[in-house]
C-alpha atoms as a PDB file:
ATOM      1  CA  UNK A   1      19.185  -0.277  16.401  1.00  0.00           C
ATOM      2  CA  UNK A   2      15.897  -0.964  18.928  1.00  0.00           C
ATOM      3  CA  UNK A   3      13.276   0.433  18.026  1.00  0.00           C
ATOM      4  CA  UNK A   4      11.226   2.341  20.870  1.00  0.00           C
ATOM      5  CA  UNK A   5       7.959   0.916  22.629  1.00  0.00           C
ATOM      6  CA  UNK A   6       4.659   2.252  21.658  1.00  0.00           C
ATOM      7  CA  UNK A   7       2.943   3.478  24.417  1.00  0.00           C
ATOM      8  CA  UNK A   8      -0.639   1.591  24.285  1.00  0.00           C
ATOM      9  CA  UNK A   9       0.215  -2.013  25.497  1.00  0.00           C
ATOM     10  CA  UNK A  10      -2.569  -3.496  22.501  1.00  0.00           C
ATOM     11  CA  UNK A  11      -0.681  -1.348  19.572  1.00  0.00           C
ATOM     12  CA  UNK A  12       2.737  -2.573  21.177  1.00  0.00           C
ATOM     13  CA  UNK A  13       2.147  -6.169  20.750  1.00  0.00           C
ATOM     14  CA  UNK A  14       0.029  -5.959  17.229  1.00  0.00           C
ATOM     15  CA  UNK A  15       3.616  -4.096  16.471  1.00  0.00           C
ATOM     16  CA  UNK A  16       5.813  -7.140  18.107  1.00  0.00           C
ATOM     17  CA  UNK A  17       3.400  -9.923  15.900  1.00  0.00           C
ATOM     18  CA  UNK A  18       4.158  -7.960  12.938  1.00  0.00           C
ATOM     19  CA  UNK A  19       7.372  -7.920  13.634  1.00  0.00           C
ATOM     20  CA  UNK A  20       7.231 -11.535  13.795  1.00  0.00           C
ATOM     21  CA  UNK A  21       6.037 -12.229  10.406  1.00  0.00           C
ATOM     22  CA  UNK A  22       8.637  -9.799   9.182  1.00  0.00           C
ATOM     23  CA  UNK A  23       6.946  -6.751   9.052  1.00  0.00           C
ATOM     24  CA  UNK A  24       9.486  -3.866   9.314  1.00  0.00           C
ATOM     25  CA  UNK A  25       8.396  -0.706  12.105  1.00  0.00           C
ATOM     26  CA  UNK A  26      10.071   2.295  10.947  1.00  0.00           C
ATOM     27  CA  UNK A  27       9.799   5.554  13.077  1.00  0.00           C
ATOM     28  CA  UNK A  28       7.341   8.435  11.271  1.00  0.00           C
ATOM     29  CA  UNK A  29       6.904  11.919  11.154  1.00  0.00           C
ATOM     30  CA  UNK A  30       3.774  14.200  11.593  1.00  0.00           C
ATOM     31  CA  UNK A  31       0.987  12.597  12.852  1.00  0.00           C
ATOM     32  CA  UNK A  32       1.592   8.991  12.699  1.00  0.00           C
ATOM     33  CA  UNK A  33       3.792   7.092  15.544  1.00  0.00           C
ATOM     34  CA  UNK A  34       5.627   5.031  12.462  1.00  0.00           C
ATOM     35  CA  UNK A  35       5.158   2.867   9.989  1.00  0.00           C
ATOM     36  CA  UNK A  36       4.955  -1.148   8.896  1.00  0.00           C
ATOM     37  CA  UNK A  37       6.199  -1.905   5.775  1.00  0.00           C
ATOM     38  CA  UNK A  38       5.173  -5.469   4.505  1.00  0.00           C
ATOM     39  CA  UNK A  39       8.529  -7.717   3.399  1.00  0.00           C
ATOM     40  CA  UNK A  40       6.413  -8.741   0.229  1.00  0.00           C
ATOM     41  CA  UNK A  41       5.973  -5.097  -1.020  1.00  0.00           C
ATOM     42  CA  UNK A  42       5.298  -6.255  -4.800  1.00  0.00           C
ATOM     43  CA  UNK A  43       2.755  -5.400  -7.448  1.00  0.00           C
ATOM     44  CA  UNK A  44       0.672  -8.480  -6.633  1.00  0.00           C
ATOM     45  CA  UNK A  45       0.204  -7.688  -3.057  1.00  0.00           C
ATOM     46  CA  UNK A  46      -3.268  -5.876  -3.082  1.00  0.00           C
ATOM     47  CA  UNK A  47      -1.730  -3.251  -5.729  1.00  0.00           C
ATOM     48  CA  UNK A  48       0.147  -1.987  -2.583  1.00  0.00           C
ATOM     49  CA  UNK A  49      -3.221  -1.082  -0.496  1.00  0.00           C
ATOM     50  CA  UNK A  50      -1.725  -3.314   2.443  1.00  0.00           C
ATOM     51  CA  UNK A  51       2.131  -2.634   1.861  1.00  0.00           C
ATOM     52  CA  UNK A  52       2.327   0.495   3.867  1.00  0.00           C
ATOM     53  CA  UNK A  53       0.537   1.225   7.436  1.00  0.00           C
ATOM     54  CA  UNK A  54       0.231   3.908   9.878  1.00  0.00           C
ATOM     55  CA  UNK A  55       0.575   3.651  13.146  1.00  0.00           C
ATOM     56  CA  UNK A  56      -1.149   6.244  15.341  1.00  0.00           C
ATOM     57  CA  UNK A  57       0.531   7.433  18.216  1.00  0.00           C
ATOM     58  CA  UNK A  58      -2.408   8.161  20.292  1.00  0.00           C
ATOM     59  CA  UNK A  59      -5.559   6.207  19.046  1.00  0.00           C
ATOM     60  CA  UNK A  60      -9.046   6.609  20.162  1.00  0.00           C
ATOM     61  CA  UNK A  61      -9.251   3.023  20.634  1.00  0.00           C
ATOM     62  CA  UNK A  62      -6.297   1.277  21.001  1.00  0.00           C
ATOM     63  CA  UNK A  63      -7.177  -2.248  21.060  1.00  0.00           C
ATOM     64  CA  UNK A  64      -9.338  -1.734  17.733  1.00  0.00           C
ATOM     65  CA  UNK A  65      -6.001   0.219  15.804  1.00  0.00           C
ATOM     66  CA  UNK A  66      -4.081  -3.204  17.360  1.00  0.00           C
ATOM     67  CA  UNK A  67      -7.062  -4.836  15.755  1.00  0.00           C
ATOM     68  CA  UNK A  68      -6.751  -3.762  12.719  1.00  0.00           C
ATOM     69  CA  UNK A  69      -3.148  -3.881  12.407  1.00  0.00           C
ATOM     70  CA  UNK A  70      -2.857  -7.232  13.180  1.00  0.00           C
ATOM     71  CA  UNK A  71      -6.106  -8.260  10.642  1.00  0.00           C
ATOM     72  CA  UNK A  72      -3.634  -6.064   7.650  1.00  0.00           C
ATOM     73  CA  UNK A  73      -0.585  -8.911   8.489  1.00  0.00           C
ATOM     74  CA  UNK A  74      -3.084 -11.386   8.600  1.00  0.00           C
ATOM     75  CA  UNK A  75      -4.581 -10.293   5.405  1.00  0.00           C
ATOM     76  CA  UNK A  76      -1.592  -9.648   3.426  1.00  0.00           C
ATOM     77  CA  UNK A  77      -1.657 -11.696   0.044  1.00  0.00           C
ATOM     78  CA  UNK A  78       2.393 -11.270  -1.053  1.00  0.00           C
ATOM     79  CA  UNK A  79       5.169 -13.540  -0.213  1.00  0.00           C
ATOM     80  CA  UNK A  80       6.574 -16.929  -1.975  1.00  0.00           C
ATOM     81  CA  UNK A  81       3.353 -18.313  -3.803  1.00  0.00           C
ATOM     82  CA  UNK A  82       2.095 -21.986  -3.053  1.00  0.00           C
ATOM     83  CA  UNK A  83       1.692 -22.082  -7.026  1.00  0.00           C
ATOM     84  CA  UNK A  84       4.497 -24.316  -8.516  1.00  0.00           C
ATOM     85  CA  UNK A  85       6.190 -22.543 -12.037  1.00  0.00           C
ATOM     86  CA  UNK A  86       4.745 -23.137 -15.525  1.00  0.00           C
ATOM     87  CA  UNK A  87       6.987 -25.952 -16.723  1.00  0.00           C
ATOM     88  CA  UNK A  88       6.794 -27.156 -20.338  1.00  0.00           C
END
């Protein structure tokens, strides 16, 4: 199932380039337009600060909520780690 468009172009493609780095969109109720959920959700990931975002459906400033979507992929500290295993 598609997803539908956001309707601020900015928030649409900070949406599409999380996609991209496998960021799930789910739809939302209330308030909020939807939701990313980060593929790495684990306890090492910022405690889960970054694993779950809002998206607004009608920001004040849409390129700044793109903004700052995109900067919370960016920023995201789970996924495989460049650290190889303890071996004895």
């Amino acid at each position: 199932m598609t997803r539908s468009r956001h309707s601020k172009k900015e928030v649409e493609a900070a949406l599409t380039y999380a996609e991209a780095h496998g960021w799930r969109v789910e739809p939302a109720t209330g308030h909020a337009w939807g939701r990313l959920y980060c593929p790495y959700n684990d306890a090492d990931c910022r405690c889960g600060e970054f694993c779950i975002v809002s998206v607004w459906s009608t920001p004040k400033n849409p390129a700044s909520h793109a903004r700052q979507l995109r900067r919370v992929v960016d920023n995201c500290t789970g996924g495989p780690s460049s650290k190889e295993d303890d071996k004895p």
